[in-house]
Protein backbone atom coordinates (compact mmCIF):
# COMPACT_ATOMS: atom_id res chain seq x y z
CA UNK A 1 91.13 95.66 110.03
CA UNK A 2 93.17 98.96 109.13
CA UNK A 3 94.30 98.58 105.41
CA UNK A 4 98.11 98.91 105.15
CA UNK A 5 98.31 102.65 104.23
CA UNK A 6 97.94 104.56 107.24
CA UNK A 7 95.35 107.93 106.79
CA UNK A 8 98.99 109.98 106.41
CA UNK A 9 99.10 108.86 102.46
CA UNK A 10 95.00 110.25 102.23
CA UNK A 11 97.17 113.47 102.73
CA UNK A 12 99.07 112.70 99.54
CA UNK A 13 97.14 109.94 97.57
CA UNK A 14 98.40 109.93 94.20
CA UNK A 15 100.45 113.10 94.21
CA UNK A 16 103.79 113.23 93.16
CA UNK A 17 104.34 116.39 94.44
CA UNK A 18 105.10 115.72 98.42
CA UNK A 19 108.11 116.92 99.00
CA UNK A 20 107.44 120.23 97.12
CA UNK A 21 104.79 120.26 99.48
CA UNK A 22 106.55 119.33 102.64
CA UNK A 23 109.58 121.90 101.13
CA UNK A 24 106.55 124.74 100.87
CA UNK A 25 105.85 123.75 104.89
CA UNK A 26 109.42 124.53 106.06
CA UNK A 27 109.49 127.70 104.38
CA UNK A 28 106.28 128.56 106.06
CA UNK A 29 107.41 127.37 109.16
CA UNK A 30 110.56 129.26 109.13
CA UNK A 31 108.49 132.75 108.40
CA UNK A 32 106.26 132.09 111.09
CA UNK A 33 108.53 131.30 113.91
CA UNK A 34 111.09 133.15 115.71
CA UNK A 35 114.51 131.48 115.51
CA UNK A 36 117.81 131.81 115.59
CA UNK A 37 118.34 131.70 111.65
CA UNK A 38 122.27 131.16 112.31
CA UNK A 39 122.27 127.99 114.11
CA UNK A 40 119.44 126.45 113.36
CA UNK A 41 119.83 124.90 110.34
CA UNK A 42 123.01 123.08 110.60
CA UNK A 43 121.60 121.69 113.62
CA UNK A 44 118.35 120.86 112.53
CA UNK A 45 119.59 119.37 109.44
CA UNK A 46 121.88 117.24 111.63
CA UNK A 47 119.41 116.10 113.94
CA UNK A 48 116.87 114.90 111.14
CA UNK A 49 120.22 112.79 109.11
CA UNK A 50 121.01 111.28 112.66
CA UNK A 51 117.22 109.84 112.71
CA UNK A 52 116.77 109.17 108.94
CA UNK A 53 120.02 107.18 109.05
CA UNK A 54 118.39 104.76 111.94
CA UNK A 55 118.07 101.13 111.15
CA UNK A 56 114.26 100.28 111.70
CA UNK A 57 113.61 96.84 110.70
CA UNK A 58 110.26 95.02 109.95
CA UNK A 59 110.56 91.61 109.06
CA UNK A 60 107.01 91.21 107.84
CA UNK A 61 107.10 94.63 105.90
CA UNK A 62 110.18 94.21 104.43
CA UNK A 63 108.65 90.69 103.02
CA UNK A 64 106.10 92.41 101.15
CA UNK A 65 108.04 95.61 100.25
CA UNK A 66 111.83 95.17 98.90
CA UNK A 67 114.03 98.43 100.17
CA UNK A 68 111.35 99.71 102.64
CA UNK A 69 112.75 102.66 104.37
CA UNK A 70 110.15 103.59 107.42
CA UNK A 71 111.13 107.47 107.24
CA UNK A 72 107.69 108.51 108.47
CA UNK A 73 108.18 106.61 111.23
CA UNK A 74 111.48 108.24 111.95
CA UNK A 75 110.21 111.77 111.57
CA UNK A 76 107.51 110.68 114.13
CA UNK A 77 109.86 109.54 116.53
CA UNK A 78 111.91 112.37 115.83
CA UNK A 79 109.29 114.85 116.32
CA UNK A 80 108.60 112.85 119.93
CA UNK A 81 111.54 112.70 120.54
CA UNK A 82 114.16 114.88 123.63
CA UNK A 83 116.56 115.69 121.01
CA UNK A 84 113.88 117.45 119.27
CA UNK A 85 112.46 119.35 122.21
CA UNK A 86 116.01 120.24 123.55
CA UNK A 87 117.42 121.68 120.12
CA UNK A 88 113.97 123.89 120.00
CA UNK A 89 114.56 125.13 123.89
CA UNK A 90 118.27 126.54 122.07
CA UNK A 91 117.13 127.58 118.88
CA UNK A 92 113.88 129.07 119.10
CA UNK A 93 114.27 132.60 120.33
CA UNK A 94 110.84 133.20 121.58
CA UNK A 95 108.35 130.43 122.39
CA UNK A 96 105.41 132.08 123.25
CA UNK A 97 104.93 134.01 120.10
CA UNK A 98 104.61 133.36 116.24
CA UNK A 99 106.17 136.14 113.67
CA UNK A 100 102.73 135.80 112.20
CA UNK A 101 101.29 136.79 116.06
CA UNK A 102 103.37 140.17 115.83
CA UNK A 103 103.37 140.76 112.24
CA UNK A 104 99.78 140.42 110.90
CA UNK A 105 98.88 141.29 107.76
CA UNK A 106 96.90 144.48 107.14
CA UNK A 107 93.07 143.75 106.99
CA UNK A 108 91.21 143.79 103.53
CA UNK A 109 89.50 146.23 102.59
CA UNK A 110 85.74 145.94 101.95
């Protein structure tokens, strides 16, 4: 049987620090990818309140776990999700390349 925490928390087990972490992944995210700077993050920021404002319900887990929120499970669905893919075909200005692919750093010396 799978215990209750799924292998997401061995990610952050203990650490306080997760959403400086998951703050440190957007930024990296944003320098990576080409995308329209302008409208995307209204939008994006729109799209991810619409999902985190669902009403997921658990009966069972809510039992157990007073104010249980399931905002994993939205970001999941999120990332799954049309709207997701849809917003991306708008936003992102080229697809099949990374800013990292086109702007590599210079190669250490030995």
């Amino acid at each position: 049987m799978r215990s209750g925490r799924g292998r997401h928390a061995d990610a952050y087990a203990n650490d306080r620090n997760a959403a400086v972490d998951a703050g440190s992944t957007v930024s990296a995210l944003r320098d990576w990818t080409y995308y329209d700077l302008e409208a995307s993050p209204e939008a994006v920021k729109s799209l991810v309140d619409r999902y985190l404002a669902r009403n997921y319900h658990n009966p069972l887990a809510e039992a157990e776990i007073k104010g249980i929120r399931f905002d994993l499970l939205k970001c999941l669905d999120l990332y799954h999700g049309k709207e997701l893919d849809s917003l991306a075909k708008r936003v992102v200005i080229n697809p099949d390349r990374t800013y990292r692919q086109d702007n590599r750093p210079p190669a250490a010396k030995k």
